[in-house]
Protein backbone atom coordinates (compact mmCIF):
# COMPACT_ATOMS: atom_id res chain seq x y z
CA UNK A 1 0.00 0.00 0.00
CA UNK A 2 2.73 2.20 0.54
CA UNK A 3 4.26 1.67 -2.90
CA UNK A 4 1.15 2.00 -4.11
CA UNK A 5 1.72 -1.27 -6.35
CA UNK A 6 -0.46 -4.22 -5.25
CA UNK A 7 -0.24 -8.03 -7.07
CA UNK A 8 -3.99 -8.06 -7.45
CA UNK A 9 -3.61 -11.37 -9.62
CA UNK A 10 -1.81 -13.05 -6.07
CA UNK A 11 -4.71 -12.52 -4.04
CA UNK A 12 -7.69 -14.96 -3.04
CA UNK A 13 -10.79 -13.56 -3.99
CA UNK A 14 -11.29 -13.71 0.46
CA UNK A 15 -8.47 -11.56 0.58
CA UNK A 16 -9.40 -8.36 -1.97
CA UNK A 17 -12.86 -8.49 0.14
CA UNK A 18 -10.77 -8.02 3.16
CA UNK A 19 -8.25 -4.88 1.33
CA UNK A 20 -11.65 -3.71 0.18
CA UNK A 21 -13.04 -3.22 3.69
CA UNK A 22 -9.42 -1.51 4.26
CA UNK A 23 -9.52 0.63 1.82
CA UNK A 24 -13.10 1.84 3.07
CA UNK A 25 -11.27 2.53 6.58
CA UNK A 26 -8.86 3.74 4.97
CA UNK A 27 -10.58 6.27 2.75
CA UNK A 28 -8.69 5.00 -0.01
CA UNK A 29 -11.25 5.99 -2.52
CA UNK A 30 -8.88 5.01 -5.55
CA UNK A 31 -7.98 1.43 -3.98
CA UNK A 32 -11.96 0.42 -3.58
CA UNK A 33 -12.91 1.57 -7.16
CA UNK A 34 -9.78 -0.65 -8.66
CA UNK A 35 -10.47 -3.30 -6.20
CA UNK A 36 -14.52 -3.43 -7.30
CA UNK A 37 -13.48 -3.56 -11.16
CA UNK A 38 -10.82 -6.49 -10.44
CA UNK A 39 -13.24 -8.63 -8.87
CA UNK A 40 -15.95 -8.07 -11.77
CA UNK A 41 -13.68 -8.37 -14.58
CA UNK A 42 -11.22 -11.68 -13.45
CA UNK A 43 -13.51 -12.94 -10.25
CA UNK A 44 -17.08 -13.50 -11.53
CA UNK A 45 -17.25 -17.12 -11.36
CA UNK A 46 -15.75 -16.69 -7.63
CA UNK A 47 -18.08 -14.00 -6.85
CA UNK A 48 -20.94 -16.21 -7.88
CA UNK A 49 -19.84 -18.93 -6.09
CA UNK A 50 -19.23 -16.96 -3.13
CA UNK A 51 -22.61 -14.99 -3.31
CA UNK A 52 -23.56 -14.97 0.35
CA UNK A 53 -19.81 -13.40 1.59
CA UNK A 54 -20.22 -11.10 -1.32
CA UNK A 55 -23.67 -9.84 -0.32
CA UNK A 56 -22.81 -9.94 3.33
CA UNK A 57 -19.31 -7.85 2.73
CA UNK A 58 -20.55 -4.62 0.10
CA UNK A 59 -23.60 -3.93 1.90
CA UNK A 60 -21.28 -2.87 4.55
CA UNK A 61 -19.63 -0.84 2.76
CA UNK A 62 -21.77 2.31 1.31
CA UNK A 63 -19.30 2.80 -1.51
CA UNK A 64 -18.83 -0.29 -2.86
CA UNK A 65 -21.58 0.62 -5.15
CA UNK A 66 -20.17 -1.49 -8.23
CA UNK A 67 -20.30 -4.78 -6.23
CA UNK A 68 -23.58 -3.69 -4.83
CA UNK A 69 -25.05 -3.17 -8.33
CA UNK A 70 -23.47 -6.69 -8.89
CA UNK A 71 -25.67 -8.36 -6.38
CA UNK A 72 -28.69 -7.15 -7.29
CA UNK A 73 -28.37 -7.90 -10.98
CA UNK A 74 -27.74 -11.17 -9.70
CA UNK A 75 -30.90 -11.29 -7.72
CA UNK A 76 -32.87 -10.11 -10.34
CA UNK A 77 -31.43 -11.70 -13.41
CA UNK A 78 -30.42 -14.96 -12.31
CA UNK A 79 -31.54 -16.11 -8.80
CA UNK A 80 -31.01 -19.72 -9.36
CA UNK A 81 -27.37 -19.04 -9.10
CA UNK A 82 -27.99 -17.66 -5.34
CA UNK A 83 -29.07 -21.29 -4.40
CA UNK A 84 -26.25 -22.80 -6.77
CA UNK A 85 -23.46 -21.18 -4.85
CA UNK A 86 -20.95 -23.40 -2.59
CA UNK A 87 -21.75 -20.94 0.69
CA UNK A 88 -25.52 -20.73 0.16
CA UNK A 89 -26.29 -22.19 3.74
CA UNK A 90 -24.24 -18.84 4.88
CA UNK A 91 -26.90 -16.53 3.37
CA UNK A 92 -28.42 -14.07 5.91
CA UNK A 93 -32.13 -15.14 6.75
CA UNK A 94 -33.11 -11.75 5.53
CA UNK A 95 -31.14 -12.16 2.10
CA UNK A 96 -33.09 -15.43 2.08
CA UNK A 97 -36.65 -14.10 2.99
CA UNK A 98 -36.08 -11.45 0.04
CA UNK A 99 -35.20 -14.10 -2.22
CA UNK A 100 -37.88 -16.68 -1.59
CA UNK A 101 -40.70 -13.88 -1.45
CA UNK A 102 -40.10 -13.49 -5.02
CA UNK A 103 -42.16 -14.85 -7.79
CA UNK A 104 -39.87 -14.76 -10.70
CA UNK A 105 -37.97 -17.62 -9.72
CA UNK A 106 -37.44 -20.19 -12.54
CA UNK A 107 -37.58 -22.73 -10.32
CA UNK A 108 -39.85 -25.77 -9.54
CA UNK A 109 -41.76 -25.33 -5.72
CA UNK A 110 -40.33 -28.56 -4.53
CA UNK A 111 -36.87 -27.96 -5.66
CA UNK A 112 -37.05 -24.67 -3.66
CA UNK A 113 -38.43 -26.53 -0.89
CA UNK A 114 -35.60 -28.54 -0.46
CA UNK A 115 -32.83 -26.10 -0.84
CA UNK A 116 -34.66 -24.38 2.39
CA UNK A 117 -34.32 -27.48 4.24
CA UNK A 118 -30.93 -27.56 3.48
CA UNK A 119 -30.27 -24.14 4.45
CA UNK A 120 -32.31 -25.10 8.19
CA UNK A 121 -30.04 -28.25 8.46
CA UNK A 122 -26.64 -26.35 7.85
CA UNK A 123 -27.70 -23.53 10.33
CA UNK A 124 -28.91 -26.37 12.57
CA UNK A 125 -25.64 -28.33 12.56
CA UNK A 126 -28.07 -31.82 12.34
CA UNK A 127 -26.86 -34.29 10.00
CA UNK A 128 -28.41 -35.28 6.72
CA UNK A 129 -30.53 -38.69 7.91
CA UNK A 130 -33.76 -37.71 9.20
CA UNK A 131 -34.30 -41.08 10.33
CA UNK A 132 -31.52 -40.59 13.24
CA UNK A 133 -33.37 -36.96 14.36
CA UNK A 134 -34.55 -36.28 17.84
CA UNK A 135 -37.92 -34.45 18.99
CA UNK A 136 -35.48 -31.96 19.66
CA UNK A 137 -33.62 -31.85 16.41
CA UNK A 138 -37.33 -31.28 14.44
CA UNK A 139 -37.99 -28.36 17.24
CA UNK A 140 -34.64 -27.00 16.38
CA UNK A 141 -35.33 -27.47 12.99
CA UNK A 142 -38.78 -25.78 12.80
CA UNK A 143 -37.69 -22.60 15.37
CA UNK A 144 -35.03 -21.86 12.29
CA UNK A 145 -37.55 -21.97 9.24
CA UNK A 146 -40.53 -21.03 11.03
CA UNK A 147 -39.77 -17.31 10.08
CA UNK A 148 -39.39 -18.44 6.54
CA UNK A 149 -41.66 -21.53 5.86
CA UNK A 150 -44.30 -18.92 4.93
CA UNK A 151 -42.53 -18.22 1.67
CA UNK A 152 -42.86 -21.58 0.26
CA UNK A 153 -46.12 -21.82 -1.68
CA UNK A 154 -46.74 -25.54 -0.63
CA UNK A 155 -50.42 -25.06 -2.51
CA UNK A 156 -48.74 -25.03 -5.96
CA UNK A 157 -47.12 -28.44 -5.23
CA UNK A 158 -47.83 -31.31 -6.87
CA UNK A 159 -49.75 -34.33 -4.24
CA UNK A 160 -46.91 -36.43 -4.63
CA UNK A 161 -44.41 -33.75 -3.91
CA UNK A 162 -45.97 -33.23 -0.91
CA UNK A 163 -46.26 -37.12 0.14
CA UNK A 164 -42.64 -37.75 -0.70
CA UNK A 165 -41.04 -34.35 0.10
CA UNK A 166 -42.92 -32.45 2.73
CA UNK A 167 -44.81 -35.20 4.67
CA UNK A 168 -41.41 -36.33 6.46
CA UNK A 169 -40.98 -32.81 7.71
CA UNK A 170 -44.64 -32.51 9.26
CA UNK A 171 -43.22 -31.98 12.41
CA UNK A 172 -41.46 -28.53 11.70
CA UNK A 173 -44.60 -26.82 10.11
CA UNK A 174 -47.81 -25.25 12.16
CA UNK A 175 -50.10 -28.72 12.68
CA UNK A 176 -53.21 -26.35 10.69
CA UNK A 177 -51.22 -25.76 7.90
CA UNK A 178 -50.03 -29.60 7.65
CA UNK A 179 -53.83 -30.49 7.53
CA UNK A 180 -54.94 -27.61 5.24
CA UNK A 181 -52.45 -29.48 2.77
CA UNK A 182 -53.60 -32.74 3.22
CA UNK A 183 -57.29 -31.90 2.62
CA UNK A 184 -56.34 -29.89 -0.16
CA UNK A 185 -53.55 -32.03 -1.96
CA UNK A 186 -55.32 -35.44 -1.13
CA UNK A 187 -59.24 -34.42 -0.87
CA UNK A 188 -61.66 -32.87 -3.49
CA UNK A 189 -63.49 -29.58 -3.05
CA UNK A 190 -61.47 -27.91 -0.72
CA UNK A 191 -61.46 -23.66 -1.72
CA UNK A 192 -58.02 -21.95 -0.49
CA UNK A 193 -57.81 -19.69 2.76
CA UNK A 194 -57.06 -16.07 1.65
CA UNK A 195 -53.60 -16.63 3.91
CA UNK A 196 -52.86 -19.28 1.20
CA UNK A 197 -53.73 -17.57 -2.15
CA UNK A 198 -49.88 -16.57 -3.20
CA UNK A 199 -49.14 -15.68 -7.26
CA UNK A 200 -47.90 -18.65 -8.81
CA UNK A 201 -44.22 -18.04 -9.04
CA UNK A 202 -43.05 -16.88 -12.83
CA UNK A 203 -41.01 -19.58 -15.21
CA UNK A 204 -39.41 -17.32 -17.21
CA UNK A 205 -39.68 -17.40 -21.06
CA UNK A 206 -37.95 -20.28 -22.23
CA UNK A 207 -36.53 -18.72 -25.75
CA UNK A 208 -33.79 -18.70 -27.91
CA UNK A 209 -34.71 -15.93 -29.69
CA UNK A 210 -34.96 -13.11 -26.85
CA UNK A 211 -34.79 -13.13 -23.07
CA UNK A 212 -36.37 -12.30 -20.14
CA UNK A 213 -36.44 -8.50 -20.26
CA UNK A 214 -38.09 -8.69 -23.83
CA UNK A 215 -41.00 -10.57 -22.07
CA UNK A 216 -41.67 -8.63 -19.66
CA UNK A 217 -41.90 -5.51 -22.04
CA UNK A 218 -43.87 -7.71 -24.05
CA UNK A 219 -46.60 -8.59 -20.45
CA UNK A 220 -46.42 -4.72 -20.16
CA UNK A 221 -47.91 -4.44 -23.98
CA UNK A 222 -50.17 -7.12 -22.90
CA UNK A 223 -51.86 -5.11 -20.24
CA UNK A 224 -52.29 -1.55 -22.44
CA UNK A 225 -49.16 -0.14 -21.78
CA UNK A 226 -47.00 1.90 -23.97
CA UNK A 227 -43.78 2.20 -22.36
CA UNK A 228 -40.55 1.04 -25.05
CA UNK A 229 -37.84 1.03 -23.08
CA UNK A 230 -36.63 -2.43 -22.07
CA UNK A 231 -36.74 -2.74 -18.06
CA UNK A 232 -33.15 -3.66 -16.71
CA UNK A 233 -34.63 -5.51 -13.69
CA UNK A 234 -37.90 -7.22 -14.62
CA UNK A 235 -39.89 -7.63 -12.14
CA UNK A 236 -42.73 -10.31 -11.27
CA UNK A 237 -44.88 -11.51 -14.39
CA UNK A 238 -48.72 -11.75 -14.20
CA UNK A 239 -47.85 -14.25 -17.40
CA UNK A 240 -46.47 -17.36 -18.29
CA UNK A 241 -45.03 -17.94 -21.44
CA UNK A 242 -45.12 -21.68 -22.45
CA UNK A 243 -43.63 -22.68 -26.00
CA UNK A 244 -45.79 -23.98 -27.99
CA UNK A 245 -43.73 -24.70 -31.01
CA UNK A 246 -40.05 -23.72 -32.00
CA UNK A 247 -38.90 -23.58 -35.98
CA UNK A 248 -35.37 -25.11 -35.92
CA UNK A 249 -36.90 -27.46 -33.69
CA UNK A 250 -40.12 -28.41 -34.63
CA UNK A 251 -40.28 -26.63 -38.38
CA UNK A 252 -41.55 -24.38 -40.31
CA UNK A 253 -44.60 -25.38 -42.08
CA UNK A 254 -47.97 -23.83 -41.50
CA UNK A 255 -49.64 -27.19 -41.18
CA UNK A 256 -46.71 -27.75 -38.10
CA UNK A 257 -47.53 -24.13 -37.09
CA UNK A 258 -51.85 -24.64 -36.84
CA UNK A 259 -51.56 -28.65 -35.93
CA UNK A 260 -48.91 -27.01 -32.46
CA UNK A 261 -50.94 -23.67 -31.99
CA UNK A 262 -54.68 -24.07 -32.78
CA UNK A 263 -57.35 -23.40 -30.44
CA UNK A 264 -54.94 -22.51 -27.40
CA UNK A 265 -55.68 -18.63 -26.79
CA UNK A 266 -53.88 -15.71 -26.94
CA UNK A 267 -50.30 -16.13 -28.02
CA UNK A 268 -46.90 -14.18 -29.09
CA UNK A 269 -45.47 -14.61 -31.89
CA UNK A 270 -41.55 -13.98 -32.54
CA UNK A 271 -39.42 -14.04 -35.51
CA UNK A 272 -35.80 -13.74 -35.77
CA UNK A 273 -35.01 -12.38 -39.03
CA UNK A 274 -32.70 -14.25 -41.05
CA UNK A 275 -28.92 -12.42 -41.08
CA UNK A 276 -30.29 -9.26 -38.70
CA UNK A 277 -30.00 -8.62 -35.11
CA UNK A 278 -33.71 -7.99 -35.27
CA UNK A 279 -36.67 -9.56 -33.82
CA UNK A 280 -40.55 -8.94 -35.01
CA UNK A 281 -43.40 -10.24 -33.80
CA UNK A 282 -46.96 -9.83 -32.80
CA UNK A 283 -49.24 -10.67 -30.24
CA UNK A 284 -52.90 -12.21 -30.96
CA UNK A 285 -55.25 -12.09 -28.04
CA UNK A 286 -58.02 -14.53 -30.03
CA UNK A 287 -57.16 -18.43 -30.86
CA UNK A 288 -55.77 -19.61 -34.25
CA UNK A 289 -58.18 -21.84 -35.73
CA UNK A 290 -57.59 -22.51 -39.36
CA UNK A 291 -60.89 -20.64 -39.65
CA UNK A 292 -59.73 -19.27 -43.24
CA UNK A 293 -61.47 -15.90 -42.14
CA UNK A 294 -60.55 -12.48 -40.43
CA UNK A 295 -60.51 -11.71 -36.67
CA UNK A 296 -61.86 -8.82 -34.89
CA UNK A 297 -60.12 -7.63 -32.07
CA UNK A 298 -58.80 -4.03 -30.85
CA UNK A 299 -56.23 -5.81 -28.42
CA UNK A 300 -53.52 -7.55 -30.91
CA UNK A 301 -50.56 -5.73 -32.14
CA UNK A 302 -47.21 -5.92 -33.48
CA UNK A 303 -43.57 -5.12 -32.23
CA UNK A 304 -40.15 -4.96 -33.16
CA UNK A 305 -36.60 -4.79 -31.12
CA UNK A 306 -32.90 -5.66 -31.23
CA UNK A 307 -32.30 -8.30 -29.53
CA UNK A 308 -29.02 -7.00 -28.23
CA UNK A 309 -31.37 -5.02 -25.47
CA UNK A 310 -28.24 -4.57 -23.47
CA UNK A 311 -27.28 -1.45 -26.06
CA UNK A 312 -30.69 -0.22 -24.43
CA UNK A 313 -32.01 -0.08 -28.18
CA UNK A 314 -35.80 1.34 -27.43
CA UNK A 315 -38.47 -1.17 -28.61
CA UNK A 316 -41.05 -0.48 -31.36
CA UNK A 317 -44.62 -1.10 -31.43
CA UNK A 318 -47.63 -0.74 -33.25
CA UNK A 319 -51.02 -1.19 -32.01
CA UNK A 320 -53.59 -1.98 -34.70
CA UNK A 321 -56.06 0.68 -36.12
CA UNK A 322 -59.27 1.12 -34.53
CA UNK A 323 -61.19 1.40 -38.07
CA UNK A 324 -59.48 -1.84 -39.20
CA UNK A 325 -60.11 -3.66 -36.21
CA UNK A 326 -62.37 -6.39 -38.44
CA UNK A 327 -58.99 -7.12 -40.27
CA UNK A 328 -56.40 -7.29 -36.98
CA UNK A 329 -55.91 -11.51 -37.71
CA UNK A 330 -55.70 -13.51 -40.70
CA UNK A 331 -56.68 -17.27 -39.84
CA UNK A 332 -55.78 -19.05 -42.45
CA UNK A 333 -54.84 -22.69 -42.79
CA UNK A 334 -52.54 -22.42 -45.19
CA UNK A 335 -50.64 -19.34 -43.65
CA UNK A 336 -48.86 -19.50 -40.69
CA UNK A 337 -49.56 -16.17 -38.12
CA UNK A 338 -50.56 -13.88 -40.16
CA UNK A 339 -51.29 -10.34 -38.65
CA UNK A 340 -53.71 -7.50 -40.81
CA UNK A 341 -54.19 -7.38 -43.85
CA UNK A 342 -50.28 -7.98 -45.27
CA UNK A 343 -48.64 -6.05 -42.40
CA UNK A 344 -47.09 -8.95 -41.31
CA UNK A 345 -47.92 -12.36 -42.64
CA UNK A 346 -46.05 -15.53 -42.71
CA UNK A 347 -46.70 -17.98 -45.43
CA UNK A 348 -46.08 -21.53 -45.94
CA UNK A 349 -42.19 -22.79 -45.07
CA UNK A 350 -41.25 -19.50 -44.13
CA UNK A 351 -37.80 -20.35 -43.41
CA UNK A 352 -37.32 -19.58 -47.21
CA UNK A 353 -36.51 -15.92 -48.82
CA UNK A 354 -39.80 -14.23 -49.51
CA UNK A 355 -42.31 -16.50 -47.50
CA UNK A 356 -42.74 -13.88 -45.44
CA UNK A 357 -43.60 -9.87 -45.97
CA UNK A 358 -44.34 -6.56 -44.36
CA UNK A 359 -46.46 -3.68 -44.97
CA UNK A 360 -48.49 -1.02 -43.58
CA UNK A 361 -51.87 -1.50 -43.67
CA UNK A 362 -53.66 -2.14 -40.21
CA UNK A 363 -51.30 -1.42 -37.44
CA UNK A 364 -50.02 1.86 -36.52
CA UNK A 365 -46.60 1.13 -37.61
CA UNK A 366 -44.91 -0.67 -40.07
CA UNK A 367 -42.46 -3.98 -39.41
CA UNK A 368 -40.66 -2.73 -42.34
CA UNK A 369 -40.52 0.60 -40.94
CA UNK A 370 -39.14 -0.18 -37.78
CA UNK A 371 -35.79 -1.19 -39.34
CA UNK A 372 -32.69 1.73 -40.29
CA UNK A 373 -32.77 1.23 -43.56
CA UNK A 374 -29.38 0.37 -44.34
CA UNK A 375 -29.84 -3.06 -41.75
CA UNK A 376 -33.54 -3.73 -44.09
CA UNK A 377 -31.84 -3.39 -47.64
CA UNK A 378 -29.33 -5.83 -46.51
CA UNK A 379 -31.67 -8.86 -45.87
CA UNK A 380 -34.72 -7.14 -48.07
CA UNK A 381 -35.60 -9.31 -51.09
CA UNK A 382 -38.82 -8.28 -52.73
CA UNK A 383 -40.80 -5.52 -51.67
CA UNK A 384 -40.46 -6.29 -47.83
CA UNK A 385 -39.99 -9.23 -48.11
CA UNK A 386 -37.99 -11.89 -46.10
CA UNK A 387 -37.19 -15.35 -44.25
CA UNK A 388 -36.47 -16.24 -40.61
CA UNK A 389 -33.28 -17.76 -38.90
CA UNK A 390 -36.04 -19.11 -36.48
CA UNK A 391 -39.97 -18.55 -34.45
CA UNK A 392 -41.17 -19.37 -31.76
CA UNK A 393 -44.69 -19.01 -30.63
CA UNK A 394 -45.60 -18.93 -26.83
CA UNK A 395 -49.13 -19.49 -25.20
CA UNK A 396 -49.79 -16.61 -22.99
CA UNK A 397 -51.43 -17.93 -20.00
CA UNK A 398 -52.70 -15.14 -17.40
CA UNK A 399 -51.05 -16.16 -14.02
CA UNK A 400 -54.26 -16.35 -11.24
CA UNK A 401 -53.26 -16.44 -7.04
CA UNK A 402 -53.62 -20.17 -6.53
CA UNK A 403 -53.28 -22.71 -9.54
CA UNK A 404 -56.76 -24.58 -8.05
């Protein structure tokens, strides 16, 4: 410190923690700022694996706003990694509370379930074998989780899940809420308690094609609004998104497309244009049907964004016209989604150049439109026309409080 030369690359990750809390004493405003960048640029697997130090470390330090920033992200982004890392059983019950109150977890109830219990057991110092516990052991067991067993949402488990995974644990929650469960799991009839109504907990959008920030703008559309900037910490979902059928998977045929996506509700649509950053879509808030007709509806529209949304590229969208409401969906059997009339419709193998086109017509804006020009001459072949590296279409299922 007092040549001011410090082998950064010969320290445990432990140890620049430790000079960062020095520096902070220290006032050594310089130090902390190179320290913080260090850590994120050659330590991120370490500080993912070491989450719950992490956590526990920056927020005690008010200017360790980088590594702060870091943590959150984390939370938000990727919260399955919390529970992957190798100190997760040091995470402070509050951390832990925060975390398992949230409902944008990609993660199965049960599965959550059990990496509480292991948390409890570490904190418990009992051993693994439940069959060896004490009285005492359960009691020591259930005064650690108690605070936290309300987070689990043991109503959106499956019966067996409960048989196999909670049933041996009986003894650590409340005796009401054990038989609530069983009359509800393993009996017919039974309406929730307004304690027990919780949002199901949100899966995530399982694409290739864009990522969880694009959904959630995409929810936001959903519900009416007309915000286009991509959120940098989605929040919780009042949607699922569950795939319904994938191109490069599945193929690309509108008899694949209607046969996959027929009489299942409202879905999105995405398209990743073939040799462009870009993805277009739409949203239909009807049911294909192969009805060879058009679709009334005020409530569809179609969108447009890059999906590098890290660059913060604003989204596009355009609503459909009020006075061409009658023509918002083209159901045709021999089309895949088809959306207006010709503002963006998807033919037959639309993998190929020029099964698919672009126009203005019924929506406020124009696919075509939405592209600099330079990026839409480059993969343009015939009057807005074009094919797809890929699509994916996703059944958009409205999330309720309790999955009865």
């Amino acid at each position: 410190m007092y040549t001011g030369s410090i082998p950064m690359d010969q320290q445990k990750g432990e140890d620049l923690l430790k000079l960062l809390i020095a520096s902070d004493e220290l006032l050594l405003s310089e130090l902390q700022e190179f320290i913080q960048e260090y850590l994120l640029t050659n330590k991120s697997s370490w500080l993912h694996q070491n989450f719950a130090l992490v956590h526990r470390t920056v927020f005690q330090i008010d200017s360790s706003k980088d590594l702060q920033e870091f943590c959150l992200i984390t939370i938000c982004e990727d919260p399955q990694s919390i529970f992957k890392a190798k100190d997760f059983t040091s995470l402070e019950e509050e951390t832990l509370i925060s975390l398992l109150n949230r409902s944008d977890l990609e993660m199965e109830e049960v599965v959550i379930w059990d990496h509480l219990l292991e948390w409890g057991i570490a904190n418990a110092n009992l051993t693994i074998d439940i069959n060896k516990w004490s009285n005492d052991d359960f009691n020591a067991l259930r005064e650690i989780l108690d605070p936290i067993i309300p987070t689990i949402r043991f109503f959106q488990m499956k019966p067996s899940e409960i048989y196999n995974k909670v049933r041996p644990f009986k003894k650590i929650l409340h005796k009401e809420l054990y038989e609530d469960l069983k009359r509800y799991h393993f009996q017919t009839g039974m309406q929730l308690k307004p304690e027990y109504l919780q949002t199901p907990r949100y899966k995530g959008i399982k694409s290739t094609i864009i990522e969880k920030p694009h959904s959630a703008l995409i929810a936001h559309w959903i519900d009416g609004g007309d915000n286009i900037s991509l959120p940098s910490y989605p929040g919780e979902l009042q949607y699922e998104f569950k795939l319904l059928v994938r191109g490069s998977r599945d193929g690309f045929s509108a008899a694949t497309f209607h046969d996959r996506c027929d009489n299942q509700g409202p879905t999105v649509t995405l398209l990743k244009v073939n040799n462009s950053k870009h993805v277009i879509g739409g949203y239909n808030p009807l049911s294909w049907g192969s009805t060879n007709s058009w679709r009334y509806t005020r409530d569809s529209f179609i969108f447009q964004f890059n999906v590098d949304y890290k660059k913060k590229m604003v989204a596009k969208l355009g609503r459909v016209i009020p006075a061409c409401s009658q023509y918002a969906i083209s159901d045709s059997q021999y089309n895949g989604p088809c959306f207006g009339d010709g503002d963006l419709w998807i033919t037959d193998d639309f993998n190929l150049a020029g099964s698919c086109s672009c126009n203005k017509e019924s929506y406020e804006q124009s696919v075509g439109d939405m592209f600099h020009r330079e990026s839409w001459d480059s993969w343009n072949g015939k009057n807005g026309t074009f094919a797809v590296d890929d699509y994916e279409v996703f059944q958009v299922i409205k999330l309720r409080l309790s999955d009865q």
